[in-house]
C-alpha atoms as a PDB file:
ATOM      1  CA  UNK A   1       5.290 -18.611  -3.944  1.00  0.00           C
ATOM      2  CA  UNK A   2       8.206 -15.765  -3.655  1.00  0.00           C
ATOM      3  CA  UNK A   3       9.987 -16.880  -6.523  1.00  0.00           C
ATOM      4  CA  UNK A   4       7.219 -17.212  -8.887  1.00  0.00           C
ATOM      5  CA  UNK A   5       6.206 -13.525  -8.147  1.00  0.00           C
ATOM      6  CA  UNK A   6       9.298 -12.524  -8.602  1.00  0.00           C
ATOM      7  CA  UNK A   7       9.657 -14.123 -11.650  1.00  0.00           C
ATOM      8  CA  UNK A   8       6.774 -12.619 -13.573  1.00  0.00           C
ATOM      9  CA  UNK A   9       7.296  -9.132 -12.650  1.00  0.00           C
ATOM     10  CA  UNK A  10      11.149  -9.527 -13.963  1.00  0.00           C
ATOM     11  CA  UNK A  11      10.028 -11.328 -17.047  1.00  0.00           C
ATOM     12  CA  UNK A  12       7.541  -8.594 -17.969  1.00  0.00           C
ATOM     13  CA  UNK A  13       9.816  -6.488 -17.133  1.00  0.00           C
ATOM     14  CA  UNK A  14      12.722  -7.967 -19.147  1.00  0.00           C
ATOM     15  CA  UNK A  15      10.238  -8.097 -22.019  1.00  0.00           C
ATOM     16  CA  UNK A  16       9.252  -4.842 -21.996  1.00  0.00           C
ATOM     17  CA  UNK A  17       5.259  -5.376 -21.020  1.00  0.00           C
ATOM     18  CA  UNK A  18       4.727  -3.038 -18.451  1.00  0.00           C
ATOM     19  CA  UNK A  19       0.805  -3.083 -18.115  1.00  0.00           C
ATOM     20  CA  UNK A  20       1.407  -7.260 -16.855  1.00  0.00           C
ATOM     21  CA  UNK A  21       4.700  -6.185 -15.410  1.00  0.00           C
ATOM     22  CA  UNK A  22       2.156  -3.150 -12.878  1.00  0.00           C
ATOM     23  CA  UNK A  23      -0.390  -5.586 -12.424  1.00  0.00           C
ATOM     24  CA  UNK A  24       1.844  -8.135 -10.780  1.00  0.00           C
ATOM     25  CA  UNK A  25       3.563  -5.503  -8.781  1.00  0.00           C
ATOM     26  CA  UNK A  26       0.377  -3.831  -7.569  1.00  0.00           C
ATOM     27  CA  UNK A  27      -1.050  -7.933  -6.706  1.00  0.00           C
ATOM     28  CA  UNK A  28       2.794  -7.973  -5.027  1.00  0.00           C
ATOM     29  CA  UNK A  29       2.657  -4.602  -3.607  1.00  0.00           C
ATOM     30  CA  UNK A  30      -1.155  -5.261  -2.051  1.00  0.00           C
ATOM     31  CA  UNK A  31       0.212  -8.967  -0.676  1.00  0.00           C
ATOM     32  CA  UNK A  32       2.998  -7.382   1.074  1.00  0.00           C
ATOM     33  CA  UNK A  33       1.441  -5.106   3.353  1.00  0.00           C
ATOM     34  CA  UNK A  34      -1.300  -7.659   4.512  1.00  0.00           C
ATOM     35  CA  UNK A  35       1.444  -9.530   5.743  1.00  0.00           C
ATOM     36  CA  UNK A  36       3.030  -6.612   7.212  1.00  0.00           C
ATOM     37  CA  UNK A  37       6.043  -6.981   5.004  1.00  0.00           C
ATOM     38  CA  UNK A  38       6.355  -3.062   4.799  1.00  0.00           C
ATOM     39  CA  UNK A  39      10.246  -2.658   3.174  1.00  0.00           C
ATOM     40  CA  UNK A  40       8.743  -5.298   0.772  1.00  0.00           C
ATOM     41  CA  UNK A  41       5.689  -3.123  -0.119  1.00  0.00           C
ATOM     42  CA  UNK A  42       7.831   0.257  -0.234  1.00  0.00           C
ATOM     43  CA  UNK A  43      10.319  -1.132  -2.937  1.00  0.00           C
ATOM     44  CA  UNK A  44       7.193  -2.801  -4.528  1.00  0.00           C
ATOM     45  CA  UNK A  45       5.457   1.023  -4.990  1.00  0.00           C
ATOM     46  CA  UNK A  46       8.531   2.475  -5.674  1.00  0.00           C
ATOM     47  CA  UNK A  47       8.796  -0.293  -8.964  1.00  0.00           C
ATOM     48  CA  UNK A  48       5.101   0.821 -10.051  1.00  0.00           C
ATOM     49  CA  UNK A  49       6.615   4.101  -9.989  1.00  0.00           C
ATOM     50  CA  UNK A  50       9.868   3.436 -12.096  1.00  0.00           C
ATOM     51  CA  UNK A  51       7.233   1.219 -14.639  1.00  0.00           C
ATOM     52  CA  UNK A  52       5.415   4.469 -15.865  1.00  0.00           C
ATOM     53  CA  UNK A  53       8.690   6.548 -15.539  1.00  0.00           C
ATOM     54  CA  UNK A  54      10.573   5.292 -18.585  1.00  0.00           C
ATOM     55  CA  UNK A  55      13.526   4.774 -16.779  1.00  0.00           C
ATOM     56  CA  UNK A  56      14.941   1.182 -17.776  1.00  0.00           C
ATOM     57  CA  UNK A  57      18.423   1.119 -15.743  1.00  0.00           C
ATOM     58  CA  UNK A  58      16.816   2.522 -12.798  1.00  0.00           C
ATOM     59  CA  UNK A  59      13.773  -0.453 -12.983  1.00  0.00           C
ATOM     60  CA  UNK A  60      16.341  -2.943 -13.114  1.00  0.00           C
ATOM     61  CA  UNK A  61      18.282  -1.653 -10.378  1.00  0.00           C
ATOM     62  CA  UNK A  62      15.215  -1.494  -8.396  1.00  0.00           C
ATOM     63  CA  UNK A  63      14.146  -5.475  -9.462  1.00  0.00           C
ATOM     64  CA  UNK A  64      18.154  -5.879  -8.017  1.00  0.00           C
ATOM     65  CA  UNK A  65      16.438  -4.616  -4.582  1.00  0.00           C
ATOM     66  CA  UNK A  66      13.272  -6.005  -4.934  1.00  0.00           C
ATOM     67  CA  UNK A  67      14.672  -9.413  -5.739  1.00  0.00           C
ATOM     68  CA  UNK A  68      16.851  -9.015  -2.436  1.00  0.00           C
ATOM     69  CA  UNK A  69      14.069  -7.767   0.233  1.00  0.00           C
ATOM     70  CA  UNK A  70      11.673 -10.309  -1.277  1.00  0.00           C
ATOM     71  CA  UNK A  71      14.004 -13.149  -0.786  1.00  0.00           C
ATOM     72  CA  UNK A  72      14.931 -11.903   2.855  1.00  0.00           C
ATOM     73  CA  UNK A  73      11.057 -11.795   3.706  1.00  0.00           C
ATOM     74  CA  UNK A  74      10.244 -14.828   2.498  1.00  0.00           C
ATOM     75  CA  UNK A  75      12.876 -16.219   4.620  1.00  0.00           C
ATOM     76  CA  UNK A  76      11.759 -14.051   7.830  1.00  0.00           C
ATOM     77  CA  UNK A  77       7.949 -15.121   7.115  1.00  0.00           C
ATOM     78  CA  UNK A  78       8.539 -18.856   6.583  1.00  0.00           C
ATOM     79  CA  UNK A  79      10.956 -19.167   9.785  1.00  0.00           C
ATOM     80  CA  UNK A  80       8.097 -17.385  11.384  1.00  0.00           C
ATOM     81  CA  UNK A  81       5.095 -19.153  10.318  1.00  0.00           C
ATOM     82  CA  UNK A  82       6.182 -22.678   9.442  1.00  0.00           C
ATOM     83  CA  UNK A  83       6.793 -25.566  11.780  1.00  0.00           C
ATOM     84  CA  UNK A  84      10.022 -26.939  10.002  1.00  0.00           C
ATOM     85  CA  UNK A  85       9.033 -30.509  11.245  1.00  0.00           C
ATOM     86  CA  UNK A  86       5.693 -30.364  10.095  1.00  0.00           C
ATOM     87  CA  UNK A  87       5.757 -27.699   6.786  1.00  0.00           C
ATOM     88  CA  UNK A  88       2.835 -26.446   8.217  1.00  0.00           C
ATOM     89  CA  UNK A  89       1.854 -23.481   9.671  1.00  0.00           C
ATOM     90  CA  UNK A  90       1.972 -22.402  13.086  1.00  0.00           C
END
């Protein structure tokens, strides 16, 4: 699920649409903090920020981060909530 996420917001990003490139990092930002991933959801809100700012080296640096914290989370949250025997949740 992670790396399809990811994937949209950098393509719209990388494309230059920033209205689909917000809505997937709001729907990113909001799914984070449900799950408590709060690092996740700070970098998230600080990309919505960098979207309206106009600021293109500084939004990729921050998709650098993004890309990072996701992939760390995803790793903490499926080590967490999966039972590696099973794939299922625990």
């Amino acid at each position: 699920m992670w790396p399809g996420r990811f994937e949209r917001i950098y393509d719209a990003v990388s494309s230059g649409h920033n209205e689909e490139a917000l809505d997937s990092a709001l729907s990113l930002r909001s799914s984070s903090l449900m799950v408590g991933a709060a690092q996740l959801g700070k970098l998230t809100n600080d990309l919505i920020h960098l979207l309206g700012s106009g600021r293109p080296s500084a939004t990729a640096k921050k998709l650098a981060a993004l890309q990072a914290c996701g992939n760390q989370t995803a790793w903490q949250l499926t080590t967490s909530y999966v039972d590696p025997a099973q794939g299922t949740h625990i």
